[in-house]
N, C-alpha and C. Protein backbone atom coordinates (compact mmCIF):
# COMPACT_ATOMS: atom_id res chain seq x y z
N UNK A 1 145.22 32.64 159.52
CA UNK A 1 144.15 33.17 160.34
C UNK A 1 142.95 33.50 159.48
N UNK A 2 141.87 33.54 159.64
CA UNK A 2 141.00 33.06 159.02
C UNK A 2 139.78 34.30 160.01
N UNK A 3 138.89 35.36 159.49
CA UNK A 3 138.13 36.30 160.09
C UNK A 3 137.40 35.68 160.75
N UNK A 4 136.75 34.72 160.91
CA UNK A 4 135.84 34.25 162.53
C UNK A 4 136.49 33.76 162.81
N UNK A 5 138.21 33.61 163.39
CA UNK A 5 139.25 33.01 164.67
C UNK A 5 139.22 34.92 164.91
N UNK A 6 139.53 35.70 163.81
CA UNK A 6 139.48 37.09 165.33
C UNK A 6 138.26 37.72 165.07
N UNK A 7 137.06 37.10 164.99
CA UNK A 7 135.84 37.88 165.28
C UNK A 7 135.59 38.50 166.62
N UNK A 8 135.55 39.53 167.25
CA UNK A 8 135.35 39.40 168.48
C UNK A 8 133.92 39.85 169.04
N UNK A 9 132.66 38.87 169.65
CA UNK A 9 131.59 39.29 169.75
C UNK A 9 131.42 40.75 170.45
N UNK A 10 132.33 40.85 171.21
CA UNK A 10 132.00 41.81 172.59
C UNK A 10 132.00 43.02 172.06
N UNK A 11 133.17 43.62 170.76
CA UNK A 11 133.14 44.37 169.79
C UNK A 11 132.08 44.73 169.13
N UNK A 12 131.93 43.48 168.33
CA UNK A 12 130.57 43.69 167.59
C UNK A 12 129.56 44.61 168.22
N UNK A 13 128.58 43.89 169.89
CA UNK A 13 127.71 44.08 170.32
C UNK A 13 128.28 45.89 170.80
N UNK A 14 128.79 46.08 170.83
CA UNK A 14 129.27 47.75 171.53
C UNK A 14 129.32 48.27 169.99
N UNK A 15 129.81 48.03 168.92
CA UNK A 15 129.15 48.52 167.53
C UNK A 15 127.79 48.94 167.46
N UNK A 16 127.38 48.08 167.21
CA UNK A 16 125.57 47.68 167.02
C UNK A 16 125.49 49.41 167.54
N UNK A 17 125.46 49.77 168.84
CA UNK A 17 124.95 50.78 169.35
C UNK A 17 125.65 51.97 169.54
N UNK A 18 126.12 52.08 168.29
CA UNK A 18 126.65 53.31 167.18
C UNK A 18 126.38 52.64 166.05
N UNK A 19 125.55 51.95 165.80
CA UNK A 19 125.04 51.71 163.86
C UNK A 19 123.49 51.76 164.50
N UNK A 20 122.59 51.82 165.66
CA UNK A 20 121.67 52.18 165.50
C UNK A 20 121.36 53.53 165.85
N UNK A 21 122.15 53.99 166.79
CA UNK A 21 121.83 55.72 166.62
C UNK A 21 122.58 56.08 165.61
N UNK A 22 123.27 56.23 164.48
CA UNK A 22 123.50 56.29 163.27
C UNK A 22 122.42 55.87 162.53
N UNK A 23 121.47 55.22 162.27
CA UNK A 23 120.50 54.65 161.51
C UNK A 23 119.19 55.74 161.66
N UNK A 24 119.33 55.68 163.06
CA UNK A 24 117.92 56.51 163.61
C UNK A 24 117.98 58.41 163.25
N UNK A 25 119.41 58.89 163.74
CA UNK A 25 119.98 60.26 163.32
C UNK A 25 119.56 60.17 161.65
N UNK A 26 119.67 59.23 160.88
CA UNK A 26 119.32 59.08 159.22
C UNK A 26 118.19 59.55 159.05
N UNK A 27 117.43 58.65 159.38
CA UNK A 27 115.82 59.07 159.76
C UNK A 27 115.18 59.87 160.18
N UNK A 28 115.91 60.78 161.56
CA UNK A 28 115.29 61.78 161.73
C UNK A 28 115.16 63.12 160.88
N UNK A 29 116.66 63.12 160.52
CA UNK A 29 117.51 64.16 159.36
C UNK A 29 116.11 64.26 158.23
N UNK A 30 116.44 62.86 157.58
CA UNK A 30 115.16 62.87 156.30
C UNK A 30 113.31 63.02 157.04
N UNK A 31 113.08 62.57 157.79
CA UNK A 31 111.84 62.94 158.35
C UNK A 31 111.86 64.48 158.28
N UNK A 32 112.94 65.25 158.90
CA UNK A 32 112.45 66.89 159.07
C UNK A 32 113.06 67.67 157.91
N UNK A 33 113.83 67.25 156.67
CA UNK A 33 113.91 67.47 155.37
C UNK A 33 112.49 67.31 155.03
N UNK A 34 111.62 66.39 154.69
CA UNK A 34 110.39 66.26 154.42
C UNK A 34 109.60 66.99 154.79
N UNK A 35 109.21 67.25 156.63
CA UNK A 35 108.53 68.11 156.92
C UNK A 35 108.73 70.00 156.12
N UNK A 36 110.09 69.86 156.15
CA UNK A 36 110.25 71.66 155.88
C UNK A 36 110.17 71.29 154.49
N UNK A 37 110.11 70.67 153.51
CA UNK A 37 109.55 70.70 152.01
C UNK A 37 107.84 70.60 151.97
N UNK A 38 107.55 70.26 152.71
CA UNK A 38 105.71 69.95 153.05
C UNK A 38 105.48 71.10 153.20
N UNK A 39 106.31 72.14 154.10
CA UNK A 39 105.78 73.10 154.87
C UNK A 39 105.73 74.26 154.15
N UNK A 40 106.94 74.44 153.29
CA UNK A 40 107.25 75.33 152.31
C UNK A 40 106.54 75.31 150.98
N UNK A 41 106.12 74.04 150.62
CA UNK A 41 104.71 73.71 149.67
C UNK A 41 103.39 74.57 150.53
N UNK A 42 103.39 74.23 151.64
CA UNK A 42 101.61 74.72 152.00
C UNK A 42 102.21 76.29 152.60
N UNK A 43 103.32 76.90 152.67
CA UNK A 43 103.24 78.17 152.65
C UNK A 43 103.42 79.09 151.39
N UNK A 44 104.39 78.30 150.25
CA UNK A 44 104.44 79.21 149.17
C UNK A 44 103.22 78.77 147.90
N UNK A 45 102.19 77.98 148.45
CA UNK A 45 100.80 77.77 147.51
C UNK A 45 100.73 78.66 147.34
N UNK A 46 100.11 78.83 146.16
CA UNK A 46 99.39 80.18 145.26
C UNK A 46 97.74 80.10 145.79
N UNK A 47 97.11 79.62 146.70
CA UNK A 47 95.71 79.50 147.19
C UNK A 47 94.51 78.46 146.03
N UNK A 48 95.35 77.51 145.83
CA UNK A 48 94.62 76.62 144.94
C UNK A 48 93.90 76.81 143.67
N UNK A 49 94.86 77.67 143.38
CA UNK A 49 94.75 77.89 141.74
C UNK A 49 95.61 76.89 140.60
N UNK A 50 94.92 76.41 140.20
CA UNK A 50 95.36 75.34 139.09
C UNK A 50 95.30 75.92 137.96
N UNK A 51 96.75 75.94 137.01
CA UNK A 51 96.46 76.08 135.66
C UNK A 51 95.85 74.89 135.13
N UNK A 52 94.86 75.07 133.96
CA UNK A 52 94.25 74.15 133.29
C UNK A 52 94.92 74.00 131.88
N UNK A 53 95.31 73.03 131.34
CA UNK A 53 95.32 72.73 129.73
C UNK A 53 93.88 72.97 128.59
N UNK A 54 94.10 74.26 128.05
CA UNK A 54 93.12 74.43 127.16
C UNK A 54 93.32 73.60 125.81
N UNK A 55 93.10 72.41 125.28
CA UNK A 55 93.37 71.46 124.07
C UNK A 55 92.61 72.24 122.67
């Protein structure tokens, strides 16, 4: 037996749609990781004070 004699399409296609809301849940997760690191940058700024390198 040989894996495409028991491939079964009908399987597959009912997969697919648990590997794309799995894909998308990925994305959202890291999208609002990002946002609350953005957010926590523009709330714990020091008010745009830059140290400078005196050479």
């Amino acid at each position: 037996m040989s894996i495409i004699e028991n491939f079964n399409f009908d399987r597959f296609l009912y997969s697919l749609q648990y590997m794309w809301q799995g894909m998308l849940s990925i994305f959202l997760v890291i999208g609002v990781i990002i946002l609350g690191v953005v957010a926590m940058n523009k709330l714990t700024s020091r008010g745009g004070k830059k140290k400078e390198n005196k050479e």
